[in-house]
N, C-alpha and C. Protein backbone atom coordinates (compact mmCIF):
# COMPACT_ATOMS: atom_id res chain seq x y z
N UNK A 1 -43.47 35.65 -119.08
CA UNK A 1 -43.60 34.22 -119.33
C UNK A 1 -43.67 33.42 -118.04
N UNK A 2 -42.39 34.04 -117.01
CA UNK A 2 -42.51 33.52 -115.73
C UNK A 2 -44.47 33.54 -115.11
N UNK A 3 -44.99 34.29 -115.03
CA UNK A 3 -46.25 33.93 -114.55
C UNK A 3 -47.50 33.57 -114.96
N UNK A 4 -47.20 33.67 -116.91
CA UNK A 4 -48.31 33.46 -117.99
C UNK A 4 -48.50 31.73 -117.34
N UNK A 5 -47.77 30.89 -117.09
CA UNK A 5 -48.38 29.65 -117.00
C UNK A 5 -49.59 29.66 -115.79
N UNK A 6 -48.60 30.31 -114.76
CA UNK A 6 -49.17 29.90 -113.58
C UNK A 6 -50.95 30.78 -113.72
N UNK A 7 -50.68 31.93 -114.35
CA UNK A 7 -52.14 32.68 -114.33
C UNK A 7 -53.18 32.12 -115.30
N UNK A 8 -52.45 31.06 -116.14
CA UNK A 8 -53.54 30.38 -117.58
C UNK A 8 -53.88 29.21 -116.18
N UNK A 9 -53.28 28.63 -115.74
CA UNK A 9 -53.48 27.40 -115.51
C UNK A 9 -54.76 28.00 -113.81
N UNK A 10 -54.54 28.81 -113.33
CA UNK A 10 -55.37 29.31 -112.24
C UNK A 10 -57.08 29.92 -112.60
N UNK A 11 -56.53 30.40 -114.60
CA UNK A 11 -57.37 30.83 -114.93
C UNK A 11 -58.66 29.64 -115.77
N UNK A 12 -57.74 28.91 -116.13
CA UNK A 12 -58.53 27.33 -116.56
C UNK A 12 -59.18 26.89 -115.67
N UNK A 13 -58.39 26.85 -114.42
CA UNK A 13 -58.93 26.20 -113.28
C UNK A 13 -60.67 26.73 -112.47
N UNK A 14 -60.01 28.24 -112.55
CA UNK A 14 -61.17 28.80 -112.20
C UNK A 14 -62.65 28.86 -113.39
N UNK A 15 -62.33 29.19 -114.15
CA UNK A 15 -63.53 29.09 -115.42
C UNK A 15 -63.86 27.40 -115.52
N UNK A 16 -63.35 26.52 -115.15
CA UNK A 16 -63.40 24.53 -115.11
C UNK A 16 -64.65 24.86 -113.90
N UNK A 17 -64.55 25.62 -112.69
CA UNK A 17 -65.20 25.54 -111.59
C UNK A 17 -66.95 26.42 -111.52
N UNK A 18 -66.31 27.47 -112.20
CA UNK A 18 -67.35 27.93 -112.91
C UNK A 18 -68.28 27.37 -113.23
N UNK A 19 -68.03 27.08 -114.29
CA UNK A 19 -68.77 26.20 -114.81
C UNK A 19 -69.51 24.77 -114.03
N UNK A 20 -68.72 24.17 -113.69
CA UNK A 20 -69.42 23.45 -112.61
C UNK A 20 -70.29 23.75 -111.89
N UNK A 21 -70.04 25.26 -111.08
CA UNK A 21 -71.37 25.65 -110.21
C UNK A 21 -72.54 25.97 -111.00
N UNK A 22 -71.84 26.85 -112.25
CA UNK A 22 -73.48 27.56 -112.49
C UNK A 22 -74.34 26.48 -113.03
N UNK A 23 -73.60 25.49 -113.83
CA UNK A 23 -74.08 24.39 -114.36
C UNK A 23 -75.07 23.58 -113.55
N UNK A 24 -74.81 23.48 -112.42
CA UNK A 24 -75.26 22.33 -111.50
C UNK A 24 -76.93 22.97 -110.92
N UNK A 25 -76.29 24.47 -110.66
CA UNK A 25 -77.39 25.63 -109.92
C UNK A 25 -78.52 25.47 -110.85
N UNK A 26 -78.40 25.86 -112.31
CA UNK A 26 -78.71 25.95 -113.28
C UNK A 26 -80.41 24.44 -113.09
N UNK A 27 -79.78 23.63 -113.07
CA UNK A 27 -80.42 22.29 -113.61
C UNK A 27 -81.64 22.20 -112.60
N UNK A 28 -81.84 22.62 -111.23
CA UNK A 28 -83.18 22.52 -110.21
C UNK A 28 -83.59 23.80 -110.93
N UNK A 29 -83.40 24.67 -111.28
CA UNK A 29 -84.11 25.91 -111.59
C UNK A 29 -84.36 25.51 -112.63
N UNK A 30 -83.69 24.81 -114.27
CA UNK A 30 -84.86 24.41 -115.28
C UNK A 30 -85.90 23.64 -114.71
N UNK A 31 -85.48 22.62 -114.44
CA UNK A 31 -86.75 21.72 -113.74
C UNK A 31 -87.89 22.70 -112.79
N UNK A 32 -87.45 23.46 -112.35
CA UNK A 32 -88.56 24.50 -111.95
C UNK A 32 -89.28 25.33 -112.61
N UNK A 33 -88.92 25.72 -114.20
CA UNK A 33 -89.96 26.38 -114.96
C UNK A 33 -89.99 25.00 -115.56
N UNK A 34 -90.11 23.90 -115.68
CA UNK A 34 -90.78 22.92 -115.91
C UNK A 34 -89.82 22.39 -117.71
N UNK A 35 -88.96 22.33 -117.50
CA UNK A 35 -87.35 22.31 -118.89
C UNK A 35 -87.14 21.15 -118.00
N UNK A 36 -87.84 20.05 -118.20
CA UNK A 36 -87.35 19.12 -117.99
C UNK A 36 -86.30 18.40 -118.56
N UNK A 37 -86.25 18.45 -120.04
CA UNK A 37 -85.06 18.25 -120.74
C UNK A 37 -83.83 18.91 -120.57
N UNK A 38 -84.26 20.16 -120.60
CA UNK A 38 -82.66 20.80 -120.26
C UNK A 38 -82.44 20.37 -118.86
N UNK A 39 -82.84 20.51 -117.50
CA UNK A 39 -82.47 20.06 -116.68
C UNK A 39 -82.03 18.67 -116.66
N UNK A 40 -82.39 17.65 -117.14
CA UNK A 40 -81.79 16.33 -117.41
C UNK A 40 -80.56 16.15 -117.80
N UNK A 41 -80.26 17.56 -118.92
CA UNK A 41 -79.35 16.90 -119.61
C UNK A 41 -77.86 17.76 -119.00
N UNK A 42 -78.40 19.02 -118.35
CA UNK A 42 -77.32 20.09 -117.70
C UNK A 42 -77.01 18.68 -116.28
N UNK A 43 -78.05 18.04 -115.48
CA UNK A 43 -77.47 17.17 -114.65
C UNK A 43 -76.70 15.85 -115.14
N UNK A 44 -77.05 15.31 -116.56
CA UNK A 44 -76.19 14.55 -116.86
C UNK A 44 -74.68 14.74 -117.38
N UNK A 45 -74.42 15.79 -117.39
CA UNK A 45 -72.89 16.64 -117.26
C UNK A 45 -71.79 16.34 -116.30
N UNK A 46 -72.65 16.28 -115.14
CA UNK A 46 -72.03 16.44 -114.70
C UNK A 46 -72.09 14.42 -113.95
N UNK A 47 -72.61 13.40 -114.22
CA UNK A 47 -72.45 12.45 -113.63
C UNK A 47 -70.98 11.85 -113.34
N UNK A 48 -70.50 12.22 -114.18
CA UNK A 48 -69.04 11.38 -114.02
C UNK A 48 -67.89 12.29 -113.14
N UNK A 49 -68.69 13.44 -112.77
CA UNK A 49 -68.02 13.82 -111.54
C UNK A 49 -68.51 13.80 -110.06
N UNK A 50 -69.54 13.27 -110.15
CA UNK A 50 -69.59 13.69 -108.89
C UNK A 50 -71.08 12.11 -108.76
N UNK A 51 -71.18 11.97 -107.08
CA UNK A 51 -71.89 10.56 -107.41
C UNK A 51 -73.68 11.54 -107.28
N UNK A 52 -74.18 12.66 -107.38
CA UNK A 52 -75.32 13.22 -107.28
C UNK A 52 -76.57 12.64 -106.07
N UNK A 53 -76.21 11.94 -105.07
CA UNK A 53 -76.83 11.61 -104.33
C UNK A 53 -78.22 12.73 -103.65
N UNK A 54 -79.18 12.64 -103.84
CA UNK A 54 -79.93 13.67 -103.55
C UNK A 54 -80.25 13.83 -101.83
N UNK A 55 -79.59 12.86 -101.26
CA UNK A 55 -79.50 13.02 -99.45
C UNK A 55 -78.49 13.78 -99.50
N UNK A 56 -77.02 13.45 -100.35
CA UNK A 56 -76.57 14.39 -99.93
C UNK A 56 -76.12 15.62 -100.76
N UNK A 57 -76.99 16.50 -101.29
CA UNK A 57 -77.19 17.17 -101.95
C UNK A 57 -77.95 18.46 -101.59
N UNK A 58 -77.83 19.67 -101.56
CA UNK A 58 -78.35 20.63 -101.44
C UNK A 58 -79.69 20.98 -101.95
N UNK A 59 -81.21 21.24 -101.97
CA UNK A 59 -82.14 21.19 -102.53
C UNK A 59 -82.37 22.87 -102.88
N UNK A 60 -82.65 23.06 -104.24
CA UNK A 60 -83.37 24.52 -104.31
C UNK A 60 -84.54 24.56 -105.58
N UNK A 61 -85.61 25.17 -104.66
CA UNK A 61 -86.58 25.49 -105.26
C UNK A 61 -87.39 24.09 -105.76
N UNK A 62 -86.86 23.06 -104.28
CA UNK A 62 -87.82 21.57 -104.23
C UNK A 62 -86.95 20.27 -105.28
N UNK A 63 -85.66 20.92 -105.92
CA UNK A 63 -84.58 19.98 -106.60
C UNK A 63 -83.93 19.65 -106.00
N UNK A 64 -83.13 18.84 -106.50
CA UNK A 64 -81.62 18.89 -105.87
C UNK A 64 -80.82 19.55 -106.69
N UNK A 65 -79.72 20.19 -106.11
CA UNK A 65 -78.53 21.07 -107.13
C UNK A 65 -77.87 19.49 -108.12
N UNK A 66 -77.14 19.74 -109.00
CA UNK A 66 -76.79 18.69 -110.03
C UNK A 66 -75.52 18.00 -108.88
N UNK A 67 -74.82 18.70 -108.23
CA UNK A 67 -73.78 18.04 -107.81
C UNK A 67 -73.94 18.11 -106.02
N UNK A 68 -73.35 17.04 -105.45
CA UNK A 68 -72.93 16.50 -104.20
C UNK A 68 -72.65 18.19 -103.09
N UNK A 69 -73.10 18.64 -101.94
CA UNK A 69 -72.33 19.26 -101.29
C UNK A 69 -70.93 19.42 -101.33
N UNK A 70 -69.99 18.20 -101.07
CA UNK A 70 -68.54 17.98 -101.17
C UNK A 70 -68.59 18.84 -102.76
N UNK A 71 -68.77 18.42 -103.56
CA UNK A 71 -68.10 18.73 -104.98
C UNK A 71 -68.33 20.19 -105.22
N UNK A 72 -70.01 20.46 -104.65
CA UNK A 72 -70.00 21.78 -105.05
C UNK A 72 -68.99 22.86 -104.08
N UNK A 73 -68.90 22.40 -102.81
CA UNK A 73 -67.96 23.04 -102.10
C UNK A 73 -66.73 22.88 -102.45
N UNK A 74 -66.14 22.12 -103.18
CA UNK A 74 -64.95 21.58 -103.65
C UNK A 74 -64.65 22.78 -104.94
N UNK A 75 -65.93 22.96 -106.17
CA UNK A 75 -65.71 23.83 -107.07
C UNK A 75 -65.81 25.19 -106.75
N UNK A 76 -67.09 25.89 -105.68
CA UNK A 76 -66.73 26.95 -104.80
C UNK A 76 -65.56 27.59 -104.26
N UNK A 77 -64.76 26.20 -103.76
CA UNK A 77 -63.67 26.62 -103.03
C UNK A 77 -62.00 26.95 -104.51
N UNK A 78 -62.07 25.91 -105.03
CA UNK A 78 -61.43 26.63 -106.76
C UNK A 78 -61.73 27.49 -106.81
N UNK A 79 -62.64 27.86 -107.01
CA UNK A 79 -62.64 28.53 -107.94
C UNK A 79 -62.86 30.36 -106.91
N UNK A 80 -62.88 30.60 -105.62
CA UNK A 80 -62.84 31.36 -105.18
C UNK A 80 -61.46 31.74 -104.74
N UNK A 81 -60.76 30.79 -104.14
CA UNK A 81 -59.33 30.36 -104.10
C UNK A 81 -58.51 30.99 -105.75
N UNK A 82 -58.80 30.48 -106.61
CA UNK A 82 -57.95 30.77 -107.91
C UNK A 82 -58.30 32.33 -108.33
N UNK A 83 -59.47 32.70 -107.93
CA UNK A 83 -59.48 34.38 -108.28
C UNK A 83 -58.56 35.01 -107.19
N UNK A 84 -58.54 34.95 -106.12
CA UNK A 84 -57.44 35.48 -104.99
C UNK A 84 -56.57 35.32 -105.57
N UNK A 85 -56.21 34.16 -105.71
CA UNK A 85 -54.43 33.77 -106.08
C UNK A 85 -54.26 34.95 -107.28
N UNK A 86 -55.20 35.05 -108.32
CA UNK A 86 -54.98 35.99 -109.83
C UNK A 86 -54.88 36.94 -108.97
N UNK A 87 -55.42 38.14 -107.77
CA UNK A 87 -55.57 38.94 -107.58
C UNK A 87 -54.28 39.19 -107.16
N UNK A 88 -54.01 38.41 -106.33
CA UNK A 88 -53.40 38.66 -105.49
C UNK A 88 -52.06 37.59 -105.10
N UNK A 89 -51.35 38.03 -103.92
CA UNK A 89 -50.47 36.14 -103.19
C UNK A 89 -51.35 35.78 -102.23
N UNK A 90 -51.59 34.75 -102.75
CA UNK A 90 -52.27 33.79 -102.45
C UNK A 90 -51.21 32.59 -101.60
N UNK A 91 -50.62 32.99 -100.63
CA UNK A 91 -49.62 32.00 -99.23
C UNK A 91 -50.03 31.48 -98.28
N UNK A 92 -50.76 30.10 -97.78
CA UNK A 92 -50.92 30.06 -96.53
C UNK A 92 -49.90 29.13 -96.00
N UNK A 93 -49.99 29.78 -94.66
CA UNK A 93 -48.64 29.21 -93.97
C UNK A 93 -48.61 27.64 -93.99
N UNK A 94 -47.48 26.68 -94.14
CA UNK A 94 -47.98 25.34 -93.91
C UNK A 94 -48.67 24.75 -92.45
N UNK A 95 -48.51 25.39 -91.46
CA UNK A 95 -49.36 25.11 -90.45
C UNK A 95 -51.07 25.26 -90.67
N UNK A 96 -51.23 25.93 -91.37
CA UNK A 96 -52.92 26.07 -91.80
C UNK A 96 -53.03 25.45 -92.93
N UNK A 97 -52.23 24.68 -93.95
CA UNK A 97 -52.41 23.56 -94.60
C UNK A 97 -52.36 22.38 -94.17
N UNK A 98 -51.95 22.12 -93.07
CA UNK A 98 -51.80 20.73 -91.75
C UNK A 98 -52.97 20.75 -91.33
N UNK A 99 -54.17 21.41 -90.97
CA UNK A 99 -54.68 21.70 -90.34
C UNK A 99 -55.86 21.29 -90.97
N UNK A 100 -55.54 22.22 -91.98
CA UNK A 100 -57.22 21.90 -93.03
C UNK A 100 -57.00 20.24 -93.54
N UNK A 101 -55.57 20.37 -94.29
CA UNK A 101 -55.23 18.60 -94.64
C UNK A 101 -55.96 17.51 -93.42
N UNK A 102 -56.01 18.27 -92.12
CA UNK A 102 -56.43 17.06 -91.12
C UNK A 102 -57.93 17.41 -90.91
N UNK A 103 -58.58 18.21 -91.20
CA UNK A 103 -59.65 18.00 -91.03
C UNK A 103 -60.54 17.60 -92.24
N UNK A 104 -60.15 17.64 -93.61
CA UNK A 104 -60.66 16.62 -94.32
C UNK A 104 -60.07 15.71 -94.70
N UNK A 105 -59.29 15.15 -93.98
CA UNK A 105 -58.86 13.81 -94.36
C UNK A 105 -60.04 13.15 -92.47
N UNK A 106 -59.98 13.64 -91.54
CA UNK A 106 -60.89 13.42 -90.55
C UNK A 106 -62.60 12.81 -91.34
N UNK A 107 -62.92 14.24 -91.65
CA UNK A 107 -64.28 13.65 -92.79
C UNK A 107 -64.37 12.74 -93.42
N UNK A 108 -63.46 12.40 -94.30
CA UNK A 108 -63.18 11.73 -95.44
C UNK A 108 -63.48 10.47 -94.74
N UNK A 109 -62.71 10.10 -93.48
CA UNK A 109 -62.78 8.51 -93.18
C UNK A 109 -63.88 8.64 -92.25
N UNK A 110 -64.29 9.10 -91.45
CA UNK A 110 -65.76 9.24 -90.84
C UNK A 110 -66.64 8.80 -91.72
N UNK A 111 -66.81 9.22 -93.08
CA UNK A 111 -68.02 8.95 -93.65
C UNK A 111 -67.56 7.60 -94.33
N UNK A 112 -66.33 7.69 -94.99
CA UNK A 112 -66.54 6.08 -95.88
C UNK A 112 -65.50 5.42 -95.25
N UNK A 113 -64.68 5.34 -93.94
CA UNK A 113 -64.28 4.29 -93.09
C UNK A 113 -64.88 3.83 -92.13
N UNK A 114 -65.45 4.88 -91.26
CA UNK A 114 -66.10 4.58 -90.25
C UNK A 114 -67.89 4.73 -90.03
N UNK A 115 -67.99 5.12 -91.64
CA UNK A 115 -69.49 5.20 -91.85
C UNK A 115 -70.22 6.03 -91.12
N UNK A 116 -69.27 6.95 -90.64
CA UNK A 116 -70.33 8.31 -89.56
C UNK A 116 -70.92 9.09 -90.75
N UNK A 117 -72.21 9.42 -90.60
CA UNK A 117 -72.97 10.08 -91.94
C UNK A 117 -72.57 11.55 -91.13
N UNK A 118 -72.05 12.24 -91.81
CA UNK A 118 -72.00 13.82 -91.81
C UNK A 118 -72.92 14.75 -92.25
N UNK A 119 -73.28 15.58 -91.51
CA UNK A 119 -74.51 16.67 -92.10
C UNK A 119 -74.04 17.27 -93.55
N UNK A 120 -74.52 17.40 -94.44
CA UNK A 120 -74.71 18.07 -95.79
C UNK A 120 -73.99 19.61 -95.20
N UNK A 121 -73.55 19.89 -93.88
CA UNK A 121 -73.31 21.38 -94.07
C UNK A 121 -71.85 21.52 -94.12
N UNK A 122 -71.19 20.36 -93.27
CA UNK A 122 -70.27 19.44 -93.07
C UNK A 122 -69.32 19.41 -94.13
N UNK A 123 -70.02 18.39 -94.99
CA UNK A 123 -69.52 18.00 -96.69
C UNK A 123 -69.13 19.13 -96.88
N UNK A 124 -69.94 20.43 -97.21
CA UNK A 124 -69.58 21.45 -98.03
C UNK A 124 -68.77 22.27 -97.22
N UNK A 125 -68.59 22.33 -96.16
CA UNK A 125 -67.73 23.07 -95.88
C UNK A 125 -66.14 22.20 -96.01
N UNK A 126 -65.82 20.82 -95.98
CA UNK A 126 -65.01 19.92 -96.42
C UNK A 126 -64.18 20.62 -97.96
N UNK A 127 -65.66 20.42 -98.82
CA UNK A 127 -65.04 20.35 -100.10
C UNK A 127 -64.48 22.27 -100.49
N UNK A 128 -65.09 23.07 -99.77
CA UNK A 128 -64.63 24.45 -99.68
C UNK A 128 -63.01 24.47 -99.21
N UNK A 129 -62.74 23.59 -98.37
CA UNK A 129 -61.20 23.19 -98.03
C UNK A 129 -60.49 22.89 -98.82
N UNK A 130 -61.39 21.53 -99.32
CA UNK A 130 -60.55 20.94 -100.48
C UNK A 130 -59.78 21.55 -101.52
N UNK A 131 -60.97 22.48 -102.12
CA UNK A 131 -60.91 23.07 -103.31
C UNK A 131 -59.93 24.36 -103.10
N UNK A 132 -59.30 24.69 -102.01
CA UNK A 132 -58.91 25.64 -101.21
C UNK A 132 -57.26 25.11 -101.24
N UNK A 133 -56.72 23.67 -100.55
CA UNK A 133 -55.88 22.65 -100.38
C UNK A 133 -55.43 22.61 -102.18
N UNK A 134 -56.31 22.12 -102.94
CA UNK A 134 -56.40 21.91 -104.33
C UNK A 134 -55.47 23.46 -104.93
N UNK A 135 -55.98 24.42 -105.03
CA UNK A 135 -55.75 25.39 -105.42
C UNK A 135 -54.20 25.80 -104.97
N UNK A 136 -54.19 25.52 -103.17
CA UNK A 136 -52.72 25.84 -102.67
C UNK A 136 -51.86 25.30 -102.99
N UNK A 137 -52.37 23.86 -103.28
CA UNK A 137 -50.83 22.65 -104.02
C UNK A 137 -50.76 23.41 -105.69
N UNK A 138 -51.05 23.80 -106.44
CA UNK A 138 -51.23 24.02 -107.68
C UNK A 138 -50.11 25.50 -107.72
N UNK A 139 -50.72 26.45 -107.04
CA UNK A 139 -50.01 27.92 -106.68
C UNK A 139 -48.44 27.05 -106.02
N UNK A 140 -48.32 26.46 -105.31
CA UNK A 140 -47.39 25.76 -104.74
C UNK A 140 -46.03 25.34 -105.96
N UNK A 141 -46.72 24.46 -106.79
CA UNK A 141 -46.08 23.51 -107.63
C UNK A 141 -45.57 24.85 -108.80
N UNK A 142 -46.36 25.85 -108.74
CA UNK A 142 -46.07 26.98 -110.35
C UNK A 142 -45.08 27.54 -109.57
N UNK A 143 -44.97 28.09 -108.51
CA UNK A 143 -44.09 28.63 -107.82
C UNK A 143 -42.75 28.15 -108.21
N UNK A 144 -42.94 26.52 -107.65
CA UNK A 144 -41.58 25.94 -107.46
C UNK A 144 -40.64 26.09 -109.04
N UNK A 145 -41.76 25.87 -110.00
CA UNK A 145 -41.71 25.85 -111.17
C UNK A 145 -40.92 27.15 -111.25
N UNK A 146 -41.50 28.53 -111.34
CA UNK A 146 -41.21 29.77 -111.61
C UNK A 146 -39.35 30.08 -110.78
N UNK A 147 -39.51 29.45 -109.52
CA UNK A 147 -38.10 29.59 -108.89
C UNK A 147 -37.03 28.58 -109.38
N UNK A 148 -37.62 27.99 -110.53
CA UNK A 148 -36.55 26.91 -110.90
C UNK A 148 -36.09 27.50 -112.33
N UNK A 149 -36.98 28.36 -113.16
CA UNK A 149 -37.06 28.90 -114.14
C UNK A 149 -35.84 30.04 -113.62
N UNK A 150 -36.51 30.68 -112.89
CA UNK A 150 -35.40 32.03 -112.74
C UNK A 150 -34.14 31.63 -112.23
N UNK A 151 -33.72 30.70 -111.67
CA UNK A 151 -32.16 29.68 -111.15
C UNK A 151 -31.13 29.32 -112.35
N UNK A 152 -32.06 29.07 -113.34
CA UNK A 152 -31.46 28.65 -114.82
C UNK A 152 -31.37 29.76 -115.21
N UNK A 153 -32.24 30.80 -115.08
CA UNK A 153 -31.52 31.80 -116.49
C UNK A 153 -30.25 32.59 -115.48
């Protein structure tokens, strides 16, 4: 019981991300055998997550992917992050969570404080952090959870 939460909730997480990528991948490749509808409607899925800007967006096969660099690196990084963690312990030291924490929070205000436009390779390697940061607070919080569980019994 001690780890059924933490492995549903890593496992939600990861199949949530899933989905996001193939979804997004998915939508320039209908539009490329010419499914214009389905591609419309696999990219309208995803609008309310992500702002789909096609500058800053990854292009394949002359599209744009459905979602943002940041986001798709953001669901990449989930969801590669949450299969480790299932596999395996998944610990990084808090000095390499300081670290990554400072270099996208660095990005973050470059682009919408200080308006420095960042390369598209940039973003995604950001949101690969993120989703990385995301995943470690989560493994973090079940933990604390699981050592508070076993204190009581």
């Amino acid at each position: 019981m001690k780890n059924f939460i933490k492995n549903f909730l890593l496992s939600l997480f990861c199949i949530y991300s899933l989905y996001f990528l193939l979804g997004s991948i998915a939508a320039p490749i209908m539009a490329c055998l010419t499914k214009y509808d389905l591609s419309a409607k696999l990219t309208s899925l995803f609008i309310y997550s992500c702002h789909q800007q096609p500058d800053r967006s990854f292009w394949l096969l002359g599209y744009p992917i459905a979602l943002c660099c940041r986001c798709l690196g953001f669901y990449l990084g989930v969801a590669i992050s949450t299969i480790v963690a299932l596999i395996g312990k998944f610990n990084l030291k808090l000095r390499y969570f300081v670290i990554f924490l400072l270099f996208t929070t660095t990005d973050i205000f470059a682009n919408f404080i200080w308006h420095k436009d960042t390369r598209n390779i940039t973003r995604f390697i950001t949101g690969i952090i993120m989703g990385l940061l995301f995943t470690m607070v989560l493994n973090y919080i079940c933990n604390i959870n699981r050592r508070k569980m076993k204190n009581e019994n």
